[in-house]
N, C-alpha and C. Protein backbone atom coordinates (compact mmCIF):
# COMPACT_ATOMS: atom_id res chain seq x y z
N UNK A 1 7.84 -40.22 28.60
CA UNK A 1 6.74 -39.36 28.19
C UNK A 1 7.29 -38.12 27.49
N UNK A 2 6.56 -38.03 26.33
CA UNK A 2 6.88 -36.77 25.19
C UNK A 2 6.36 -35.13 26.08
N UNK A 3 6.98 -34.43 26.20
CA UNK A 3 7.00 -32.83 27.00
C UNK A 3 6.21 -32.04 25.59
N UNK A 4 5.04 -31.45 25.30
CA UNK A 4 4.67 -30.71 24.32
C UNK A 4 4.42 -29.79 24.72
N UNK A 5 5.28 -28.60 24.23
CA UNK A 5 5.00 -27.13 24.56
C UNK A 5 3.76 -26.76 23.10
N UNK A 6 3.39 -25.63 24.70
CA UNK A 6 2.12 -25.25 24.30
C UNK A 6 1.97 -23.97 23.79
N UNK A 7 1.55 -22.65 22.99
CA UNK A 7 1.75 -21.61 22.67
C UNK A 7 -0.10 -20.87 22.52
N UNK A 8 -0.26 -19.92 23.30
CA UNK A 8 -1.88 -20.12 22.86
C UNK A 8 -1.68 -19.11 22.19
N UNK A 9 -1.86 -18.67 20.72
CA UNK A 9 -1.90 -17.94 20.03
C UNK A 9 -2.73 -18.16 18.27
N UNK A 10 -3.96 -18.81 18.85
CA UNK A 10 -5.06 -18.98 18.23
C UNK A 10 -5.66 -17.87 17.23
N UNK A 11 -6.39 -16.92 18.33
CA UNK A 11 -6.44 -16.11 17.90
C UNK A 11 -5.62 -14.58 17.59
N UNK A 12 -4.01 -14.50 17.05
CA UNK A 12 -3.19 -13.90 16.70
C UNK A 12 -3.43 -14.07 15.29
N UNK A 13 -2.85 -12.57 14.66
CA UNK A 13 -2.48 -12.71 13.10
C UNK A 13 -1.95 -13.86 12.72
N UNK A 14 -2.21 -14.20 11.59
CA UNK A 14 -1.61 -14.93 10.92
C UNK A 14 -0.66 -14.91 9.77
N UNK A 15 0.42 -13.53 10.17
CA UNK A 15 1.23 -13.51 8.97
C UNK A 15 1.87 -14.07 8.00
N UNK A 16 2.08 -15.42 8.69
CA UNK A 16 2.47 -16.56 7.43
C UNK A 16 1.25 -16.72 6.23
N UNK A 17 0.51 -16.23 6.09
CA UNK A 17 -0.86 -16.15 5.33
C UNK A 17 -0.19 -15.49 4.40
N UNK A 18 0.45 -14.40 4.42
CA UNK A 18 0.92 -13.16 3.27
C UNK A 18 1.63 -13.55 2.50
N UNK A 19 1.80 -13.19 1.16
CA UNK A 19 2.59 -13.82 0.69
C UNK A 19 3.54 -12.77 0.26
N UNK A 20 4.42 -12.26 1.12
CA UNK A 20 5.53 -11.40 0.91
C UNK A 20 6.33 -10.91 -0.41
N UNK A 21 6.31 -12.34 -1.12
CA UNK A 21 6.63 -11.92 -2.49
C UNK A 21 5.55 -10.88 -3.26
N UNK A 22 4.44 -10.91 -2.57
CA UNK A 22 3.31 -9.84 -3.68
C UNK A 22 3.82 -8.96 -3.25
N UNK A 23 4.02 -8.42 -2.68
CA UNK A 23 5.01 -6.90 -2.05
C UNK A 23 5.93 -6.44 -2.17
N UNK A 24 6.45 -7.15 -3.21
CA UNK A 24 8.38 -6.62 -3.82
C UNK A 24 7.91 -5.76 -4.44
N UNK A 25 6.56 -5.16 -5.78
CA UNK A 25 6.42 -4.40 -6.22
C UNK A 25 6.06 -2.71 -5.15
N UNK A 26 5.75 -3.41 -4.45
CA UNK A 26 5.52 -2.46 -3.18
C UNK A 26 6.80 -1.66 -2.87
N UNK A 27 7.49 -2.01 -2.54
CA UNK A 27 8.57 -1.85 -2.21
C UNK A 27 9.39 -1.46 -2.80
N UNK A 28 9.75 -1.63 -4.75
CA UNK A 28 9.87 -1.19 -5.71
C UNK A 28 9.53 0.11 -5.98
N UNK A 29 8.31 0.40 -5.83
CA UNK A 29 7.97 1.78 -5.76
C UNK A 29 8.09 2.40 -4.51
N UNK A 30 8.18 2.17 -3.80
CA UNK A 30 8.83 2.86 -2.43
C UNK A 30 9.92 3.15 -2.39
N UNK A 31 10.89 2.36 -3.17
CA UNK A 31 11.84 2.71 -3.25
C UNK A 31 12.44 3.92 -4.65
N UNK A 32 11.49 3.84 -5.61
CA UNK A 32 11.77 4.56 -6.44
C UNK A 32 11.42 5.78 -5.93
N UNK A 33 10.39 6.29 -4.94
CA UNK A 33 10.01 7.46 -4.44
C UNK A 33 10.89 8.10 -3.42
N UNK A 34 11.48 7.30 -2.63
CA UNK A 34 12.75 7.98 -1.88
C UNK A 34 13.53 8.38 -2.57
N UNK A 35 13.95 7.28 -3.75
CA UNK A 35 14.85 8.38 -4.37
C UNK A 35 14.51 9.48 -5.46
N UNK A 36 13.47 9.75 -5.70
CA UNK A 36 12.75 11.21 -6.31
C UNK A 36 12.42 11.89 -5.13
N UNK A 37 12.07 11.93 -4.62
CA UNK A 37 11.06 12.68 -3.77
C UNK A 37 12.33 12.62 -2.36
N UNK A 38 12.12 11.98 -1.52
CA UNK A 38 13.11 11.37 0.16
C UNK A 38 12.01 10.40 0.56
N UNK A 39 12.89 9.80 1.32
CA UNK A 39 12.69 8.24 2.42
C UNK A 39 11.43 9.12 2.88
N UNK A 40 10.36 8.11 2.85
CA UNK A 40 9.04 8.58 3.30
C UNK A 40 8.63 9.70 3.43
N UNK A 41 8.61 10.61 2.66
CA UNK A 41 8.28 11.90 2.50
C UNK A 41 6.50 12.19 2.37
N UNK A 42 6.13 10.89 1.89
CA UNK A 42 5.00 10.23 1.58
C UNK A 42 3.94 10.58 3.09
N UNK A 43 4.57 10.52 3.95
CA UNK A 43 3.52 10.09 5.28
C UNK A 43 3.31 11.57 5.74
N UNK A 44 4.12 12.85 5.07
CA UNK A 44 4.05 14.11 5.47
C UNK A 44 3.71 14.93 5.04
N UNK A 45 2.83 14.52 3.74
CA UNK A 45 2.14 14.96 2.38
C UNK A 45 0.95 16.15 2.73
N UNK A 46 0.34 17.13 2.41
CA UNK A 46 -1.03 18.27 3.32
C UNK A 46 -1.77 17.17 1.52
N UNK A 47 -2.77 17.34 2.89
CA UNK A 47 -3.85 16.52 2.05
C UNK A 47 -3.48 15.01 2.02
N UNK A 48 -2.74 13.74 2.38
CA UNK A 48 -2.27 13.06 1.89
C UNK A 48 -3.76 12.32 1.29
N UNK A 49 -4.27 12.08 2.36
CA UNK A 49 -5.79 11.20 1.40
C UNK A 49 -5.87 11.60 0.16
N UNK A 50 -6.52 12.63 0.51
CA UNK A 50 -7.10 13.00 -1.24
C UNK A 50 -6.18 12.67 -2.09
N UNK A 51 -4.51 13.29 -1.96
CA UNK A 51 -4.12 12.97 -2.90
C UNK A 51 -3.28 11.85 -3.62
N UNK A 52 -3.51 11.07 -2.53
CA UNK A 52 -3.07 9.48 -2.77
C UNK A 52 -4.37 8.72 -3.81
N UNK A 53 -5.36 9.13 -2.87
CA UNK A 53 -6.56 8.88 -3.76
C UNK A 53 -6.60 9.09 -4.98
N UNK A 54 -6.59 10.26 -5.49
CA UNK A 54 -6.65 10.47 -6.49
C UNK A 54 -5.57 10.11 -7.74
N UNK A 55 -4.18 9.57 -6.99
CA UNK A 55 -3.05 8.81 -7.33
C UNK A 55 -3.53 7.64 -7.70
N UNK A 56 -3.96 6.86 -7.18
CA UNK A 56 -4.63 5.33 -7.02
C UNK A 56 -5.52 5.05 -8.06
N UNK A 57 -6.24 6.47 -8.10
CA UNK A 57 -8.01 6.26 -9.22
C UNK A 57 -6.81 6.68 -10.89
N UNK A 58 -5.96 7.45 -10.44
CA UNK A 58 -4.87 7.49 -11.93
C UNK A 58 -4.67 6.19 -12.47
N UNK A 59 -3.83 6.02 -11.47
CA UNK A 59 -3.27 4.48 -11.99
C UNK A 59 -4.09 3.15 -12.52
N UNK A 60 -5.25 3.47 -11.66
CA UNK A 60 -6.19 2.65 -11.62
C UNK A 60 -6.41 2.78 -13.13
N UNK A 61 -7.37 3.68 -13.87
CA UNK A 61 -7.66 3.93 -15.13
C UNK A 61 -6.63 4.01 -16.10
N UNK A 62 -5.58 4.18 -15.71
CA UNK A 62 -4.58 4.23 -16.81
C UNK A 62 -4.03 2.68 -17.09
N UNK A 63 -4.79 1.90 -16.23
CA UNK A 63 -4.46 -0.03 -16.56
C UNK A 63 -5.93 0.00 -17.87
N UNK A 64 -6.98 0.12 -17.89
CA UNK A 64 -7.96 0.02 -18.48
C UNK A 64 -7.47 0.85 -19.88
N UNK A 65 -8.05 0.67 -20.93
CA UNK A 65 -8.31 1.12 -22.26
C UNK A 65 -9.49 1.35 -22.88
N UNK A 66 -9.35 2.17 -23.93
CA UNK A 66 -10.89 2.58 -24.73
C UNK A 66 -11.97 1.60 -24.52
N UNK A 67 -11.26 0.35 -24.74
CA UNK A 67 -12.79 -0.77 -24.77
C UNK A 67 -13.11 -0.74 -23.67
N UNK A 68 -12.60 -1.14 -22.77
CA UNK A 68 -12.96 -1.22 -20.93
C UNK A 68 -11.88 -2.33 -20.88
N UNK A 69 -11.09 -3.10 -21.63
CA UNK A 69 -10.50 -4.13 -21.29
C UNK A 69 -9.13 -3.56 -20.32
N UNK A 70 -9.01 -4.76 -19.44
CA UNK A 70 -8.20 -4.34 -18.65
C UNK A 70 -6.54 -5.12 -18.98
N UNK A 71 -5.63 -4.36 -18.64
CA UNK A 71 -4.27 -5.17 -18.96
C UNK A 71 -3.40 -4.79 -17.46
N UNK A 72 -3.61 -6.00 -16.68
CA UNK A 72 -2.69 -5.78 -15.04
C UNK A 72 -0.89 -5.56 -15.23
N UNK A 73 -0.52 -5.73 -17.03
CA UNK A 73 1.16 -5.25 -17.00
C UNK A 73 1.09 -4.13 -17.47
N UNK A 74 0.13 -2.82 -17.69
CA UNK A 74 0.46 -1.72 -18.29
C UNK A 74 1.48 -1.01 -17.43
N UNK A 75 2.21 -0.34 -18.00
CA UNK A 75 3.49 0.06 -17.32
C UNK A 75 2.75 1.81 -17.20
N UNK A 76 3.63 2.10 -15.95
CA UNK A 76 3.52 3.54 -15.81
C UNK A 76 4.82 4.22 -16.26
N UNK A 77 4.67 5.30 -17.01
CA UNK A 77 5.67 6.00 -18.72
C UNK A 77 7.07 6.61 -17.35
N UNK A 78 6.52 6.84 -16.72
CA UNK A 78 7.78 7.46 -15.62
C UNK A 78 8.70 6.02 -15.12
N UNK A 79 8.05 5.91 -14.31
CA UNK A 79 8.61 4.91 -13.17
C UNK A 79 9.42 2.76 -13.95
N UNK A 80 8.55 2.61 -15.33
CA UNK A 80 8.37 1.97 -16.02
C UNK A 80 7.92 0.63 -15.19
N UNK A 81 7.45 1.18 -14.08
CA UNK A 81 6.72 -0.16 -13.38
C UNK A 81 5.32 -0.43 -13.39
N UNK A 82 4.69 -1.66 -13.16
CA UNK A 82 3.12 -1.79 -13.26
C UNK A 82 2.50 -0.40 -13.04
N UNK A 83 1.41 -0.24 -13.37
CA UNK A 83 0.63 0.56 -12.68
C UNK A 83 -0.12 0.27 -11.65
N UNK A 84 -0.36 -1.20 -11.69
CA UNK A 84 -0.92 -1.78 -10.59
C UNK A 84 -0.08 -1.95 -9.14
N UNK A 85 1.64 -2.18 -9.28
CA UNK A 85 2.25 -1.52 -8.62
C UNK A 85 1.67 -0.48 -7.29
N UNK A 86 2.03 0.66 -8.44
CA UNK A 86 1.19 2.42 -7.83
C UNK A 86 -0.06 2.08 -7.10
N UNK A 87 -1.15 1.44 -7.40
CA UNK A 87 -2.37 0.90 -6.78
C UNK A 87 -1.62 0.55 -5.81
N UNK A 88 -1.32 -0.22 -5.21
CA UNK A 88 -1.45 -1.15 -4.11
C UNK A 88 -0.61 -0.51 -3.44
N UNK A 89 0.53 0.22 -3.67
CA UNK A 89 1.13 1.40 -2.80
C UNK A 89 0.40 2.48 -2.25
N UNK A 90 -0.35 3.06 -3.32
CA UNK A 90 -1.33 3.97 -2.99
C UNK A 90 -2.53 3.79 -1.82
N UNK A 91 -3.02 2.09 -1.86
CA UNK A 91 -4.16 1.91 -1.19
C UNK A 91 -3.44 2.19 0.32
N UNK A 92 -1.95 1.11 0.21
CA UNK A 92 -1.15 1.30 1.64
C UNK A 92 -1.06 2.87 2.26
N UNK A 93 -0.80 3.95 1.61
CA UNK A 93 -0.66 5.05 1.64
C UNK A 93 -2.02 5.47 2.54
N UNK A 94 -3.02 5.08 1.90
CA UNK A 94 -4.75 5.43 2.49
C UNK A 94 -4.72 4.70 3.50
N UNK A 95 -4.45 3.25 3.83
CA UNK A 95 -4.57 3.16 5.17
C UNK A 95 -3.41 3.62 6.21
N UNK A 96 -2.67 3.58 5.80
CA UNK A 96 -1.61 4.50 6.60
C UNK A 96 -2.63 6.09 7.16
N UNK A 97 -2.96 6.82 6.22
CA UNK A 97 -3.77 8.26 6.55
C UNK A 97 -5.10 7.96 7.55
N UNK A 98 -5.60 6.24 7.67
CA UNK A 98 -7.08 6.31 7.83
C UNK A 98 -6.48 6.00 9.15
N UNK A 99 -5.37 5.09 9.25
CA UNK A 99 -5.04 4.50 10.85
C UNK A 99 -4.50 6.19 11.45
N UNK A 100 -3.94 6.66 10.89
CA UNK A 100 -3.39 8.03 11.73
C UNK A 100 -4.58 8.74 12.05
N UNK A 101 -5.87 9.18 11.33
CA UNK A 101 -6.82 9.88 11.76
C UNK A 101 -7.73 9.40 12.41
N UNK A 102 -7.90 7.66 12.68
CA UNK A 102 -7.95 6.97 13.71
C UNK A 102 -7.90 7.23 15.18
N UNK A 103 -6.49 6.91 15.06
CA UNK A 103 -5.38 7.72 16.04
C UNK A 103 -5.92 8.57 16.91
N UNK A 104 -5.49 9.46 16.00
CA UNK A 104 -6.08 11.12 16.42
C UNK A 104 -7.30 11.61 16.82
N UNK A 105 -8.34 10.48 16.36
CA UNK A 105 -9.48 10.82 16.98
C UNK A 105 -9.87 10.31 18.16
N UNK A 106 -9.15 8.98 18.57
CA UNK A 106 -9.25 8.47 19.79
C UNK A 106 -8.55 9.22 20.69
N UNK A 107 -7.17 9.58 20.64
CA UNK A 107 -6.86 10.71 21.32
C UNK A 107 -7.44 12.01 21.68
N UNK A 108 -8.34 12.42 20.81
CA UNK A 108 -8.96 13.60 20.71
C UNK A 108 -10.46 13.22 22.01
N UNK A 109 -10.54 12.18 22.40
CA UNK A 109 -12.13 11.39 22.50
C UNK A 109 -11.60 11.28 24.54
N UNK A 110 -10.22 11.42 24.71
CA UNK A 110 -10.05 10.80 26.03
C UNK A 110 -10.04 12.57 26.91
């Protein structure tokens, strides 16, 4: 008789879902910012929302052109990486700020 181990983890993440390679650009710019700026300097920012936000809505519009057409390889003139890149760093950035004030408010609540 065959022994089948059992694991109940049904309802657990499913990180094999991700596809890790979309995140090298991530990481690309994370890494270009440590070395301008320092290693996560990012998470210690006054204001960080707003001004990630308003980072994000940059980048965001600076992929679009006069017509409205959109181009997902426009490069950003600094960094010479996507701009879409910057997006998806940026959004990480916002939930990073939304889980900390999260946080803080549940702490604040006990």
């Amino acid at each position: 008789m065959k022994n089948h181990g059992l694991k109940f983890d049904n309802q657990k993440l499913q990180w094999c879902l991700l596809p890790l390679k979309l995140l090298t650009g991530v990481v690309k710019i994370l890494t270009f910012g440590a070395k301008k700026y320092d290693r996560n300097s990012w998470q210690n920012l006054d204001n960080g929302s707003e001004r990630y936000f308003n980072a994000l809505i940059r980048h965001l519009t600076a992929m679009q052109d006069e017509t409205g057409n959109i181009n997902l390889n426009a490069l950003d003139p600094e960094s010479n990486h996507p701009h879409l890149w910057h997006v998806q760093t940026n959004a990480i950035f916002l939930e990073h700020f939304r889980q900390k004030a999260e946080i803080k408010q549940r702490r604040a609540e006990r």
